[in-house]
PDB file of N, CA and C in Angstrom:
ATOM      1  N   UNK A   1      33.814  -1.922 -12.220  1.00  0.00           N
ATOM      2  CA  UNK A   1      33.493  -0.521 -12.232  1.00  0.00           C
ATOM      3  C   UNK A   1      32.976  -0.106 -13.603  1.00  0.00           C
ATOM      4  N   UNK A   2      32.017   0.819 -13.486  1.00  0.00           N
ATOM      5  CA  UNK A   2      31.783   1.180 -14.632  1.00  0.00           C
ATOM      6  C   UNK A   2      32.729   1.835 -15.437  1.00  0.00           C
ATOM      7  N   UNK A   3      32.465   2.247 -17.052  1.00  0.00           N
ATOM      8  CA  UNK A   3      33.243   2.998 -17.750  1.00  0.00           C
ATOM      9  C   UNK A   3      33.605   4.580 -17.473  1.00  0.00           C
ATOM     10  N   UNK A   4      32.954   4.966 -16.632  1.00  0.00           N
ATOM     11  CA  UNK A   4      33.333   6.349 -15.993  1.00  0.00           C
ATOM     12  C   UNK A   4      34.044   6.009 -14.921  1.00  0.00           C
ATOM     13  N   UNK A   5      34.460   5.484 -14.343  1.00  0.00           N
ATOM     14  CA  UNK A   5      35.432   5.280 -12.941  1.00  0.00           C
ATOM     15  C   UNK A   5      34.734   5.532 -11.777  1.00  0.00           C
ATOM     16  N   UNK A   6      33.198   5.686 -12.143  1.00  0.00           N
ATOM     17  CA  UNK A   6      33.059   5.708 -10.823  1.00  0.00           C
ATOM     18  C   UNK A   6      31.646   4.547 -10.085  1.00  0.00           C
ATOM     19  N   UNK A   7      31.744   4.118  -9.077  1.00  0.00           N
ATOM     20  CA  UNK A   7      30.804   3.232  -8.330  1.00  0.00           C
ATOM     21  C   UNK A   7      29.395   3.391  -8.591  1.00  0.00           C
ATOM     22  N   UNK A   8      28.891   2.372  -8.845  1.00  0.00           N
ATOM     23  CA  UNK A   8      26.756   2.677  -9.355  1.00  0.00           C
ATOM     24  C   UNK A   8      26.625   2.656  -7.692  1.00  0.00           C
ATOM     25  N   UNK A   9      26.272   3.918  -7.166  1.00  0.00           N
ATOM     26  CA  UNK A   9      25.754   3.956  -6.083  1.00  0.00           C
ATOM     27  C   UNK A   9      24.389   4.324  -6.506  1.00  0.00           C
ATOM     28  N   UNK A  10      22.985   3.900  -5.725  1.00  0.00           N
ATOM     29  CA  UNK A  10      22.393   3.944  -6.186  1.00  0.00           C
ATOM     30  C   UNK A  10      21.460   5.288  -4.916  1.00  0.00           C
ATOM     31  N   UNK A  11      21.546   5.979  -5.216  1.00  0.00           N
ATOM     32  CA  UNK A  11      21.626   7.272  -4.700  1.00  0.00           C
ATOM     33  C   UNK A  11      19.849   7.827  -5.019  1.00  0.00           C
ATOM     34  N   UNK A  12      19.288   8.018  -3.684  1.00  0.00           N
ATOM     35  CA  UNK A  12      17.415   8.327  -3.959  1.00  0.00           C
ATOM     36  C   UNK A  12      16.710   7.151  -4.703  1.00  0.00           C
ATOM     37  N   UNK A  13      16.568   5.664  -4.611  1.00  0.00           N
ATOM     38  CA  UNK A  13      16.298   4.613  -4.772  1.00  0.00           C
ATOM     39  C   UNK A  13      15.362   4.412  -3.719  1.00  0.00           C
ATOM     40  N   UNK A  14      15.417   4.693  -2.887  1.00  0.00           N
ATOM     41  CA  UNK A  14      14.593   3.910  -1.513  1.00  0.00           C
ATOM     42  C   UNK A  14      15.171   3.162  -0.798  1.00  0.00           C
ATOM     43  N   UNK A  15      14.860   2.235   0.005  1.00  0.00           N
ATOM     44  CA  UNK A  15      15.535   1.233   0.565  1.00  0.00           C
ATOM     45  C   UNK A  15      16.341   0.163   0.092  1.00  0.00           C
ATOM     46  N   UNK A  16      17.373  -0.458   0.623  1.00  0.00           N
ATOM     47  CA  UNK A  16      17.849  -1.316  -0.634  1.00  0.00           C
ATOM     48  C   UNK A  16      16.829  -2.688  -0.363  1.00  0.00           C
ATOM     49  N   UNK A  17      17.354  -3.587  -1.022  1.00  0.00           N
ATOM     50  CA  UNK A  17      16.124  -4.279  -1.269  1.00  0.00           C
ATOM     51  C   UNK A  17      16.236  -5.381  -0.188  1.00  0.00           C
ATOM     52  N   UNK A  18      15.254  -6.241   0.148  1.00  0.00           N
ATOM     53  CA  UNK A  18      14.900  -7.084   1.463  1.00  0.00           C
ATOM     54  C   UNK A  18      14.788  -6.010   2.964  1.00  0.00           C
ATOM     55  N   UNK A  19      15.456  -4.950   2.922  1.00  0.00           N
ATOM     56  CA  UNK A  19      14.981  -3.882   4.443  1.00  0.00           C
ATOM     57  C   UNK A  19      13.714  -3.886   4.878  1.00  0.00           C
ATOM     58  N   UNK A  20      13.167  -3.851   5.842  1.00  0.00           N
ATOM     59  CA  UNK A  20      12.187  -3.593   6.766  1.00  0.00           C
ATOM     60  C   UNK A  20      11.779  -1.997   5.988  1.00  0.00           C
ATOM     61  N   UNK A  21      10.161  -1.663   5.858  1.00  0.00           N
ATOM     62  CA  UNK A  21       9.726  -0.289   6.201  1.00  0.00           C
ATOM     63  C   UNK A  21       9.918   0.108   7.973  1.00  0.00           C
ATOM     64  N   UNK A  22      10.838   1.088   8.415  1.00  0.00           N
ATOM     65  CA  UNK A  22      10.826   0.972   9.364  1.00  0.00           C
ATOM     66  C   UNK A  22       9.919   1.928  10.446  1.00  0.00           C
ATOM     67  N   UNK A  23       9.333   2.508   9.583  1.00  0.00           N
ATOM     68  CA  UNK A  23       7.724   3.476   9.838  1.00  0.00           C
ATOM     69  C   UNK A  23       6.982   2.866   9.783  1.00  0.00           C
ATOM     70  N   UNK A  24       6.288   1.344   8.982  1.00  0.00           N
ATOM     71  CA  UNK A  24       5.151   0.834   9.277  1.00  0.00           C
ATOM     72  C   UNK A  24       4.570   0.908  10.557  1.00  0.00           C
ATOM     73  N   UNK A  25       5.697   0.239  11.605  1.00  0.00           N
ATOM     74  CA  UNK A  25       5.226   0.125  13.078  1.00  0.00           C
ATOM     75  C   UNK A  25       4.555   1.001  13.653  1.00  0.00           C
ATOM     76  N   UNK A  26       5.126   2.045  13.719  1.00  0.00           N
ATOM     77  CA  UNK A  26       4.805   3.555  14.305  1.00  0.00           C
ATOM     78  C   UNK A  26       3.628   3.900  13.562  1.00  0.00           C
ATOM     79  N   UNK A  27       4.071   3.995  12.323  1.00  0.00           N
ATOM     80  CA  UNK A  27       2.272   4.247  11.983  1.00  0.00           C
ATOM     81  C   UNK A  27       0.940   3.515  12.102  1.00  0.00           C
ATOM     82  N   UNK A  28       1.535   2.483  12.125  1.00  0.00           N
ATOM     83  CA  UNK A  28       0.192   0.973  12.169  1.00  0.00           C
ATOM     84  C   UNK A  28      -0.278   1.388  13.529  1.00  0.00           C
ATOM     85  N   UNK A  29       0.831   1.662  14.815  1.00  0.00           N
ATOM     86  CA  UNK A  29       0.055   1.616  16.233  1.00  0.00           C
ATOM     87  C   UNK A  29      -0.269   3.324  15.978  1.00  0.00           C
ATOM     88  N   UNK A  30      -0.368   4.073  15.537  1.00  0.00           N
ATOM     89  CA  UNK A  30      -0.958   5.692  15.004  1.00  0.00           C
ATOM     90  C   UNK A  30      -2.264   5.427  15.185  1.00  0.00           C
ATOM     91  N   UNK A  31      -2.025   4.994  13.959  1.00  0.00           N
ATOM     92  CA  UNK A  31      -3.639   4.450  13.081  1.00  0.00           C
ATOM     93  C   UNK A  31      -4.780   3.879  13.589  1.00  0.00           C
ATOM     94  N   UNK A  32      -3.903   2.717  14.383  1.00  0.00           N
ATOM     95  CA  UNK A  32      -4.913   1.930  15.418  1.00  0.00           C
ATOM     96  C   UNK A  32      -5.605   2.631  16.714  1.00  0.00           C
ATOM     97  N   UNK A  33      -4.740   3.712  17.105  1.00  0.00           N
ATOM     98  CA  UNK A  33      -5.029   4.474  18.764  1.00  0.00           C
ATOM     99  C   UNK A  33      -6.538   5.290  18.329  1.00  0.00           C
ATOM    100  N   UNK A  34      -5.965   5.927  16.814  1.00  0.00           N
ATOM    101  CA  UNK A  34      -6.931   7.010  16.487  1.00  0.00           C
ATOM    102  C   UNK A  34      -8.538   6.360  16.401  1.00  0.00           C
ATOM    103  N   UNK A  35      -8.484   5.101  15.291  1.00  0.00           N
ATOM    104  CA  UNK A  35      -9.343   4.553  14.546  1.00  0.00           C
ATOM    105  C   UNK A  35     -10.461   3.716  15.776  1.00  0.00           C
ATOM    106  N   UNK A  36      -9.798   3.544  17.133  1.00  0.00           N
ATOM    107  CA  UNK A  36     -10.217   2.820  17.893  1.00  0.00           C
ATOM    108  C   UNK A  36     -10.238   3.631  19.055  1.00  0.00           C
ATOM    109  N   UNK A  37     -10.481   4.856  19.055  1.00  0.00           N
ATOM    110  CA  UNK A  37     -10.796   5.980  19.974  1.00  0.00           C
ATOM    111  C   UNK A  37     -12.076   6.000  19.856  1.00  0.00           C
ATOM    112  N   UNK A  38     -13.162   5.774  21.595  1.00  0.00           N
ATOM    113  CA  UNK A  38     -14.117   5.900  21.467  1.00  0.00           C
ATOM    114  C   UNK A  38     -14.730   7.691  20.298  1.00  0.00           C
ATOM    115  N   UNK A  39     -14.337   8.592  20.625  1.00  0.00           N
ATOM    116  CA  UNK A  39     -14.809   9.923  19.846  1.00  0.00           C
ATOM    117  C   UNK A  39     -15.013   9.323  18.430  1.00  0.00           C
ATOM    118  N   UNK A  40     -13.696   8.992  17.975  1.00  0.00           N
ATOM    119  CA  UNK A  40     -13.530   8.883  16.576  1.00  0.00           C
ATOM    120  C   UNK A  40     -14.810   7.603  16.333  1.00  0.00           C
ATOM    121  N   UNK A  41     -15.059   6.822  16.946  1.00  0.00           N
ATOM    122  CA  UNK A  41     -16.446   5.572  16.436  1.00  0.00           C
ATOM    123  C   UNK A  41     -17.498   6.203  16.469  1.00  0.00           C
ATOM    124  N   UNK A  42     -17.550   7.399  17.256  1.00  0.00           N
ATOM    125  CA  UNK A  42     -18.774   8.023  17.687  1.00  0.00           C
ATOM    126  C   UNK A  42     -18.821   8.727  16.270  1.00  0.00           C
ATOM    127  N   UNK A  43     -18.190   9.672  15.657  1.00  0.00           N
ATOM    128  CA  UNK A  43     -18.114  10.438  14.653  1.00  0.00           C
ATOM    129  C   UNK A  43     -18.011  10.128  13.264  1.00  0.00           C
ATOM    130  N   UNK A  44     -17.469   8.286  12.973  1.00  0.00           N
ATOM    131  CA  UNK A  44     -17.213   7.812  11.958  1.00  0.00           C
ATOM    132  C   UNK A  44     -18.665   7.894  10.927  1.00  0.00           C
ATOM    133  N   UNK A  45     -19.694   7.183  11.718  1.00  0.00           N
ATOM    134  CA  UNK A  45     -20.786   7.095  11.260  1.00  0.00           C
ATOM    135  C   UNK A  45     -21.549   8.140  10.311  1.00  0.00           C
ATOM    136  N   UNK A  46     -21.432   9.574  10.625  1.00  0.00           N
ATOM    137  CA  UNK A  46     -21.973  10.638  10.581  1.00  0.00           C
ATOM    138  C   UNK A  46     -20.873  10.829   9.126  1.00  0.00           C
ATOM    139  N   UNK A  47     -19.573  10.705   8.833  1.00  0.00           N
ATOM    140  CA  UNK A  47     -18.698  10.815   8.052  1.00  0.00           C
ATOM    141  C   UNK A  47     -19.178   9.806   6.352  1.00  0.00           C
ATOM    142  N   UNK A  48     -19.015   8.663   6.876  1.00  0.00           N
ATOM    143  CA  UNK A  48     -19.920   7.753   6.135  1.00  0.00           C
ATOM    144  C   UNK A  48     -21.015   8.039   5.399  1.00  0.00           C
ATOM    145  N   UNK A  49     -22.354   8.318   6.320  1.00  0.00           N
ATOM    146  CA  UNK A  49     -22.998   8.831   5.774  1.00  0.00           C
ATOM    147  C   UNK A  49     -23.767  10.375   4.887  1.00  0.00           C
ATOM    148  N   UNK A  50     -22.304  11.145   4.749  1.00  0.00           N
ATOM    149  CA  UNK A  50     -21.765  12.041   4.390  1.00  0.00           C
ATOM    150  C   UNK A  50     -21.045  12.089   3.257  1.00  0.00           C
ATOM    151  N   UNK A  51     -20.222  10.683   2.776  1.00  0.00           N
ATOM    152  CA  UNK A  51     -19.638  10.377   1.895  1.00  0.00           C
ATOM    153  C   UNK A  51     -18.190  10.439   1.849  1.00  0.00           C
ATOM    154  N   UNK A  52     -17.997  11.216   3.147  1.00  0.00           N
ATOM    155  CA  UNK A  52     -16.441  11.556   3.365  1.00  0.00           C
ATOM    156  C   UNK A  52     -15.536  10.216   3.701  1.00  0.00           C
ATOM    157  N   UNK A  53     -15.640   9.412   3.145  1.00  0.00           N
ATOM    158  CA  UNK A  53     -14.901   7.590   3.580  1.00  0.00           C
ATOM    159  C   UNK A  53     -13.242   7.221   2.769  1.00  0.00           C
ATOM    160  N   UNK A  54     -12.711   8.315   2.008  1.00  0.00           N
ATOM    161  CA  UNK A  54     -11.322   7.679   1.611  1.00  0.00           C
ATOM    162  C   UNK A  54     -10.856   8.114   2.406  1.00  0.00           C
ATOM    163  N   UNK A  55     -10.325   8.808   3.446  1.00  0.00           N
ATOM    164  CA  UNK A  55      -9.733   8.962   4.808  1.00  0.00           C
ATOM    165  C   UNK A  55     -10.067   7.737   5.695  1.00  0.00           C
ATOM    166  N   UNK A  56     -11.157   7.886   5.568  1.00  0.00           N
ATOM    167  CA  UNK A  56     -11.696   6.217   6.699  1.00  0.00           C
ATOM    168  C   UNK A  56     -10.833   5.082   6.138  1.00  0.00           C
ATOM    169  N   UNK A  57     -11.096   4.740   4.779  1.00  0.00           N
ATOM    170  CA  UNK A  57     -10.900   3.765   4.447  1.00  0.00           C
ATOM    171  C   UNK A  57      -8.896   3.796   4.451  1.00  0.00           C
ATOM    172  N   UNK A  58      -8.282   4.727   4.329  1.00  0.00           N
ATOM    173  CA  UNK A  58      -7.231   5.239   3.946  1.00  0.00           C
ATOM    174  C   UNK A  58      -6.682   4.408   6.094  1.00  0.00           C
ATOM    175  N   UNK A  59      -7.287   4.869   6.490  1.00  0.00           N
ATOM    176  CA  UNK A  59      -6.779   4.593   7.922  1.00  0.00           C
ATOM    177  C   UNK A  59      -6.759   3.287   8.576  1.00  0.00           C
ATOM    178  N   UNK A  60      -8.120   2.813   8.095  1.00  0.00           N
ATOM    179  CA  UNK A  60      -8.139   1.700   8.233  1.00  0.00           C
ATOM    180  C   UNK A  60      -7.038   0.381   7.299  1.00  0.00           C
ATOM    181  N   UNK A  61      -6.727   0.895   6.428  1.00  0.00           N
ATOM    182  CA  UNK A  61      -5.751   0.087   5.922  1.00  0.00           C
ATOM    183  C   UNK A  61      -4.603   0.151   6.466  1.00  0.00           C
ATOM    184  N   UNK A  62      -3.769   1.432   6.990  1.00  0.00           N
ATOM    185  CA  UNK A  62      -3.149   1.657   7.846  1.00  0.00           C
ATOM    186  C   UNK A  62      -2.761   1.503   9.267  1.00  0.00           C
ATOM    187  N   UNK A  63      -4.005   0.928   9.753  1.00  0.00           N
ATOM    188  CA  UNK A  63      -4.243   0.106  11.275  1.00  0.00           C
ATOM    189  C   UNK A  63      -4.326  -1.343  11.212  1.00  0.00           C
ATOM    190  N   UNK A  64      -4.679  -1.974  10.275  1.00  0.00           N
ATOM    191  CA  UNK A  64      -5.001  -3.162  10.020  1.00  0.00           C
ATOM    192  C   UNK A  64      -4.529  -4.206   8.900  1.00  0.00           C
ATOM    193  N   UNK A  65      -3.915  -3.467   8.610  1.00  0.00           N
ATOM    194  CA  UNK A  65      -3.866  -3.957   6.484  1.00  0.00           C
ATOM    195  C   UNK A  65      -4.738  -3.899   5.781  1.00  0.00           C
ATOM    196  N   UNK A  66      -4.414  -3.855   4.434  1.00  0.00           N
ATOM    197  CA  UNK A  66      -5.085  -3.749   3.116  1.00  0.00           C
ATOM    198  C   UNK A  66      -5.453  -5.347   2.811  1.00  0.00           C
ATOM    199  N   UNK A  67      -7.190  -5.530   2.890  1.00  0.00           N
ATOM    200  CA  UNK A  67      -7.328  -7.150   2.373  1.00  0.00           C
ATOM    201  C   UNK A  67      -6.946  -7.243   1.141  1.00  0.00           C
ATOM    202  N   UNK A  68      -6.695  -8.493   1.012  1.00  0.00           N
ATOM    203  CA  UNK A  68      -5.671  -8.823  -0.243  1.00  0.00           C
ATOM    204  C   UNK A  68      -7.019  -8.664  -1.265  1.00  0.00           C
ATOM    205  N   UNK A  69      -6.562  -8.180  -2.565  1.00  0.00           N
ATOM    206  CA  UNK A  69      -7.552  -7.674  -4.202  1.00  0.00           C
ATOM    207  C   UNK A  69      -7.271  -9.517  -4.736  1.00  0.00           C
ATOM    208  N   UNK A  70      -8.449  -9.732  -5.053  1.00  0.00           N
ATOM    209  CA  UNK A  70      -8.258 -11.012  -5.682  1.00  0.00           C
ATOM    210  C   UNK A  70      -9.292 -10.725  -7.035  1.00  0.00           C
ATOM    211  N   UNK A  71      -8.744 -11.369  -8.173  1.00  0.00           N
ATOM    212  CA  UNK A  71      -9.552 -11.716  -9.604  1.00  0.00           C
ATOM    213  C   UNK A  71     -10.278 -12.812  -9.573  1.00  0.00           C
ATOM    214  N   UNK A  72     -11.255 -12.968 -10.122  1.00  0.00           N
ATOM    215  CA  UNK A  72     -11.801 -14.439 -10.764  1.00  0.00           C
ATOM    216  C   UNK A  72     -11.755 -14.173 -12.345  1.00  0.00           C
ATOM    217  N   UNK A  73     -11.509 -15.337 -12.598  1.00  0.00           N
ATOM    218  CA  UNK A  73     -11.137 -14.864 -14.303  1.00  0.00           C
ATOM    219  C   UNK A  73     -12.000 -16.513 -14.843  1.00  0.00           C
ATOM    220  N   UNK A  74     -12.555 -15.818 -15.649  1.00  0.00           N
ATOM    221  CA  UNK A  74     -13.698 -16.859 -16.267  1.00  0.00           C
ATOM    222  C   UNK A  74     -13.441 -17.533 -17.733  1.00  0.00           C
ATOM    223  N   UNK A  75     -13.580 -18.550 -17.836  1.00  0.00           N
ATOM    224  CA  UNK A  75     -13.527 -19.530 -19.636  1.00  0.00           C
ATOM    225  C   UNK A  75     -11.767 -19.344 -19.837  1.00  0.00           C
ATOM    226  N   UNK A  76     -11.283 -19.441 -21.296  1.00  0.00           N
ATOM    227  CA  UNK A  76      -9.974 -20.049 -21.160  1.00  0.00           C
ATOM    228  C   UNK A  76      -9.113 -18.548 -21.865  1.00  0.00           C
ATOM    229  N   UNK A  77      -8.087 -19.224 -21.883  1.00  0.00           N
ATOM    230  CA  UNK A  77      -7.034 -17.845 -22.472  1.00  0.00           C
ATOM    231  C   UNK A  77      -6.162 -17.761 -23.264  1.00  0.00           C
ATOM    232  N   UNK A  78      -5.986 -17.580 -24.528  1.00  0.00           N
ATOM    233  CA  UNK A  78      -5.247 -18.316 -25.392  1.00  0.00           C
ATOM    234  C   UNK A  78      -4.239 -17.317 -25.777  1.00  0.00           C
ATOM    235  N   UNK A  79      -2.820 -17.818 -25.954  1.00  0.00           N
ATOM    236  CA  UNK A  79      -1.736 -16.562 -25.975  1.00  0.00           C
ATOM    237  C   UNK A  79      -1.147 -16.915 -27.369  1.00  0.00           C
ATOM    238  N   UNK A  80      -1.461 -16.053 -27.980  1.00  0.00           N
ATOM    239  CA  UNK A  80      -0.605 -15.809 -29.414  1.00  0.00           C
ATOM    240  C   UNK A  80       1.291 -15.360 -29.425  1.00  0.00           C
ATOM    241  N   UNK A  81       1.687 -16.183 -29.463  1.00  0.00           N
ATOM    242  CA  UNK A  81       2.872 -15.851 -29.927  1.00  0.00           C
ATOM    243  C   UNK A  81       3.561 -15.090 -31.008  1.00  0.00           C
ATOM    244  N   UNK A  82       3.697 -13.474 -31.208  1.00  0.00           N
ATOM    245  CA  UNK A  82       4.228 -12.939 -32.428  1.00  0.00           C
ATOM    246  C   UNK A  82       5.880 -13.368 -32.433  1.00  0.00           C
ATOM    247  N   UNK A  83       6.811 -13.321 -33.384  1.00  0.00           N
ATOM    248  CA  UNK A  83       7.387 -13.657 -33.828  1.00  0.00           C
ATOM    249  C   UNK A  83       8.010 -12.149 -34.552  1.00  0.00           C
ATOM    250  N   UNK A  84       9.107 -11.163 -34.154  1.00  0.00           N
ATOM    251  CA  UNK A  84       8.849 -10.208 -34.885  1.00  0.00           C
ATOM    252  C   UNK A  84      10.186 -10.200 -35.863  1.00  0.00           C
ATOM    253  N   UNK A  85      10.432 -11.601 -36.399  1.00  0.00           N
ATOM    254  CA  UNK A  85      11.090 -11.505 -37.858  1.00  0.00           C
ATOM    255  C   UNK A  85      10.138 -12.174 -38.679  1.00  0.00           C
TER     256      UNK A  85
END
């Protein structure tokens, strides 16, 4: 126990850790009904070329997943070690 007597509850943290999001589901099949509604394909286009696309894109990650961000990192990398005595 800590020095105050009382338990580290960890209180507005989020989930504890290894849990399921248990809204992904529900929202993933949301996302998918909307995004794959003939209207909504009909209308996407017109949006697009409008400029209006972080909602699009925002949904579509939400129906499908987010493709994974990958780096290429070019020539070599040399790490200096400070020493701060």
């Amino acid at each position: 126990m800590p020095a105050n007597g009382k338990k580290n509850l960890r209180l507005g943290m989020g989930r504890s850790k290894g849990a399921g999001n248990v809204a992904t589901p529900d929202i993933r099949e949301r996302a998918r009904q909307l995004v794959e509604d003939p209207v909504y394909c009909l209308s996407v286009k017109a949006r697009i070329l409008e400029g209006n696309v972080p909602l699009e894109i925002m949904l579509h990650h939400y129906a499908y997943g987010k493709p994974r961000e990958t780096v290429a990192l070019e020539g070599g990398v040399t790490i200096n070690v400070v020493k701060p005595w």
